[in-house]
Protein backbone atom coordinates (compact mmCIF):
# COMPACT_ATOMS: atom_id res chain seq x y z
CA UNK A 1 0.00 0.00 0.00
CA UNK A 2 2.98 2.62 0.70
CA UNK A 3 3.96 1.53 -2.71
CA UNK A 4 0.51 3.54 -4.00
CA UNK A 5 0.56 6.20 -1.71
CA UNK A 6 4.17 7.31 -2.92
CA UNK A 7 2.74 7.28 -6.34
CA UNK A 8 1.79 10.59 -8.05
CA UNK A 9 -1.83 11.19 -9.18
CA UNK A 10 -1.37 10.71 -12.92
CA UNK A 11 0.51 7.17 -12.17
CA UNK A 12 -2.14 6.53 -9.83
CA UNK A 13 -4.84 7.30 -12.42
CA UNK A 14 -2.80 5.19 -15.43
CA UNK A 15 -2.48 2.11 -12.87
CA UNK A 16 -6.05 2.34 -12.52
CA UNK A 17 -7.13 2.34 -15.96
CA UNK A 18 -4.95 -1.04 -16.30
CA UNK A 19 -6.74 -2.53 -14.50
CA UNK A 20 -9.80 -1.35 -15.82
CA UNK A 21 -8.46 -2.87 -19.16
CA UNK A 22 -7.50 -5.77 -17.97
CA UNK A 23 -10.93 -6.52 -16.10
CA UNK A 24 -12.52 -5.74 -19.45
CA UNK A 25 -10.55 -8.14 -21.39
CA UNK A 26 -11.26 -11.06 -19.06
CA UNK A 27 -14.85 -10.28 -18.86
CA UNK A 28 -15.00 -10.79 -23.30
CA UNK A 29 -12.46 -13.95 -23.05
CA UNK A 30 -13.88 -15.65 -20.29
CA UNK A 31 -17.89 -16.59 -21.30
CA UNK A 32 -20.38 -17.41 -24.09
CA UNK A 33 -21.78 -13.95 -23.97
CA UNK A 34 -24.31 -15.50 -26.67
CA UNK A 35 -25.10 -17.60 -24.23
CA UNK A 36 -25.30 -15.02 -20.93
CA UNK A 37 -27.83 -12.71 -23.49
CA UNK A 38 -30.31 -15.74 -23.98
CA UNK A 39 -30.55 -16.61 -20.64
CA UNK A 40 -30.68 -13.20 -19.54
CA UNK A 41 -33.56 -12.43 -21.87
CA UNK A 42 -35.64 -15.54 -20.07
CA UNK A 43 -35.18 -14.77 -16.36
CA UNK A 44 -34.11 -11.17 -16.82
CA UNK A 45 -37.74 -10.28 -16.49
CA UNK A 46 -39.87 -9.82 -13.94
CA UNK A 47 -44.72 -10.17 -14.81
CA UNK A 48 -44.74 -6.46 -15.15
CA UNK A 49 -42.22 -6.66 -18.07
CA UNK A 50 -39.82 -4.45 -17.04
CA UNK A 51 -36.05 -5.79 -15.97
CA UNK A 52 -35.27 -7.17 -12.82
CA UNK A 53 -32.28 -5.88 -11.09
CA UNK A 54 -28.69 -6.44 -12.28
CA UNK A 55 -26.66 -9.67 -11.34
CA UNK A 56 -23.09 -10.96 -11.96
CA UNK A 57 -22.21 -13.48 -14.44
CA UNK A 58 -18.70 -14.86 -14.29
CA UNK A 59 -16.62 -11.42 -15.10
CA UNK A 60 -19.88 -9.41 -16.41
CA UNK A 61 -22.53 -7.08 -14.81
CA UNK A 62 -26.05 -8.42 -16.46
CA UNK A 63 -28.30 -5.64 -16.67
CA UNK A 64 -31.56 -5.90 -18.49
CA UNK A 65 -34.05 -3.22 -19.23
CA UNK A 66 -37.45 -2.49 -20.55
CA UNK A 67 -39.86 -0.24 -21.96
CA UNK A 68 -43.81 -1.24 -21.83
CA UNK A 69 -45.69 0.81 -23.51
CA UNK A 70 -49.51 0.96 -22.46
CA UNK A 71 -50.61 4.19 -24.70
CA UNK A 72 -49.53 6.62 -27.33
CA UNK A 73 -48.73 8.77 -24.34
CA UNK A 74 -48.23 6.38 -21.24
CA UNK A 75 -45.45 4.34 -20.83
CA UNK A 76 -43.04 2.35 -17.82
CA UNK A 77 -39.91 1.96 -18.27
CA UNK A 78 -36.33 0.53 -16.20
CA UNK A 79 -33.05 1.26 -17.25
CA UNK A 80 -29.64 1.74 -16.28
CA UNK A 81 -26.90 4.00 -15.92
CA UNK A 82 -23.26 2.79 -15.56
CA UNK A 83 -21.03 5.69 -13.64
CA UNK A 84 -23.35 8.11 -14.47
CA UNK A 85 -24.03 7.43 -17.74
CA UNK A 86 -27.05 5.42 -19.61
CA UNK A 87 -25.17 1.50 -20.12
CA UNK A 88 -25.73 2.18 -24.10
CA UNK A 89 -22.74 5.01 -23.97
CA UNK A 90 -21.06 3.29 -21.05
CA UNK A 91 -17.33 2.61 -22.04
CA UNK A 92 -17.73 -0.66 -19.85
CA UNK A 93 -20.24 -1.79 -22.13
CA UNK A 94 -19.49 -5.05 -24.01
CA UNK A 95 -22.93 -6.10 -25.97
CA UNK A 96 -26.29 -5.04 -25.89
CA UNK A 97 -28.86 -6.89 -27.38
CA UNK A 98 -32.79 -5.55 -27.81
CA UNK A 99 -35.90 -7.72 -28.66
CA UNK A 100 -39.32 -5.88 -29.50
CA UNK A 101 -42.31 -7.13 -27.37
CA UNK A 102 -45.55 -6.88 -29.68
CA UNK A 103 -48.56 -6.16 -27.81
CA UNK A 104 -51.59 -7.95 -28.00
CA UNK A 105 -53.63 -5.06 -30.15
CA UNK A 106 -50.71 -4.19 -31.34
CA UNK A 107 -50.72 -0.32 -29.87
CA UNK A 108 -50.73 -2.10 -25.99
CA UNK A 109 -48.17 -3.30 -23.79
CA UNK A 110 -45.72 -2.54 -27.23
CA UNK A 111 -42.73 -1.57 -26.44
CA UNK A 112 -39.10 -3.70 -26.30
CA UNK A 113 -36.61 -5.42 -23.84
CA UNK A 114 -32.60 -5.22 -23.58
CA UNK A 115 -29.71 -6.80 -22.21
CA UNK A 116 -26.86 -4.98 -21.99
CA UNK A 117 -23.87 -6.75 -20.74
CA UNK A 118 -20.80 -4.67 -18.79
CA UNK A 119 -17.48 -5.78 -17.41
CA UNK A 120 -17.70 -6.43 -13.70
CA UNK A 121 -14.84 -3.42 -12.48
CA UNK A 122 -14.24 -2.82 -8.90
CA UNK A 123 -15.62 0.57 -8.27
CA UNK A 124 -18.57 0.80 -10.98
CA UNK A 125 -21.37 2.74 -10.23
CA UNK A 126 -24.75 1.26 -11.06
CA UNK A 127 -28.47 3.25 -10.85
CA UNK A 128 -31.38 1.46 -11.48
CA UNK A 129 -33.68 4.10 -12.67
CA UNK A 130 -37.42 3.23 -12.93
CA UNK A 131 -40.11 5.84 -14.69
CA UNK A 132 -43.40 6.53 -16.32
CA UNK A 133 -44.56 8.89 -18.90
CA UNK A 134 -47.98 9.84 -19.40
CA UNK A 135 -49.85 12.60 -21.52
CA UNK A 136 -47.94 15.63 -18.55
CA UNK A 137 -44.26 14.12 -19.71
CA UNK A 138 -41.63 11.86 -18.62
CA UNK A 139 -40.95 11.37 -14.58
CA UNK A 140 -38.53 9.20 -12.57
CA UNK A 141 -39.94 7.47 -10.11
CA UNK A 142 -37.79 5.23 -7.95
CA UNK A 143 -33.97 4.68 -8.38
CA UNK A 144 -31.88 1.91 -6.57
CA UNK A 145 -28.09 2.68 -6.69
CA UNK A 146 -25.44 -0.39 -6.32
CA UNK A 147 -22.04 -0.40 -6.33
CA UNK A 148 -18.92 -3.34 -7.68
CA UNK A 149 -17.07 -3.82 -4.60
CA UNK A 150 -14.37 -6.60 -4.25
CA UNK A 151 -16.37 -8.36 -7.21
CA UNK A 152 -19.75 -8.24 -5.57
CA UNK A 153 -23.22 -6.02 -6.18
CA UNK A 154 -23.73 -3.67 -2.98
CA UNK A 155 -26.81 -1.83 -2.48
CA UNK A 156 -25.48 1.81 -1.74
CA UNK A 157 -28.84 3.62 -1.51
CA UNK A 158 -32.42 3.32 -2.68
CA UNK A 159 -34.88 6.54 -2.95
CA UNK A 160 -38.52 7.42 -4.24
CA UNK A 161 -38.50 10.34 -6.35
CA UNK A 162 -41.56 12.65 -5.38
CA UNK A 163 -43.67 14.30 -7.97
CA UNK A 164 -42.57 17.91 -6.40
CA UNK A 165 -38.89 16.46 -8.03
CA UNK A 166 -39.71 15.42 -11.17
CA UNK A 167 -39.82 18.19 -13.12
């Protein structure tokens, strides 16, 4: 540890970016990811159609999401950001995969499902970020925030958003 601490901030920073690049580049050599997306898209799921919450598989962060779409104007949706940042422009992001979900009508419960699959990195910052539009506009409504710590998922906070907030 003295080793580190005698270290100056930009070799600190490059040392951590080697390992974030070396984390990476276990996480694509070490599974099927063809595999990890079609299982993910049967249990990643939950009756209301929207995704469940992330999970670990071998040396990647499974994290599926959804949009159900009940109206032209009403919607739910769960999705998630990676270090502050949707998982579609994450630069831990490996694959993502999307599937449409026709509705029975066809204008009903439309809407589609994702897996998007990140490299497990000590540190990451995950937000679970749950919402609803309707006719007034787009609102967050809950958002559960976990964090990659020695390899593991930890729940670091969980609020409600109020309506006073939303805007």
């Amino acid at each position: 540890m003295a080793r580190y601490r005698a270290m100056t901030d930009e070799a600190l920073h490059a040392v951590a970016e080697a390992v974030r690049q070396v984390q990476t580049e276990r996480a694509i050599a070490a599974g099927d990811l063809d595999a990890v997306v079609a299982n993910a898209f049967e249990i990643g799921f939950g009756r209301d159609g929207l995704g469940v919450d992330p999970w670990i598989e071998g040396n990647l962060v499974v994290c599926p999401g959804a949009i159900v779409t009940k109206s032209r104007t009403n919607h739910r949706c769960r999705f998630v950001s990676v270090d502050d940042v949707w998982v579609w422009d994450s630069g831990l992001l490996l694959r993502e995969d999307k599937r449409s979900t026709p509705g029975g009508d066809g204008r009903t419960n439309v809407g589609f499902r994702a897996v998007a699959l990140v490299a497990l990195v000590d540190g990451t910052t995950i937000d679970i970020v749950s919402g609803r539009a309707r006719a007034s506009g787009h609102a967050v409504e809950h958002v559960l925030s976990i964090e990659v710590r020695a390899g593991e998922l930890i729940e670091v906070s969980q609020r409600n958003v109020a309506a006073a907030n939303m805007r």
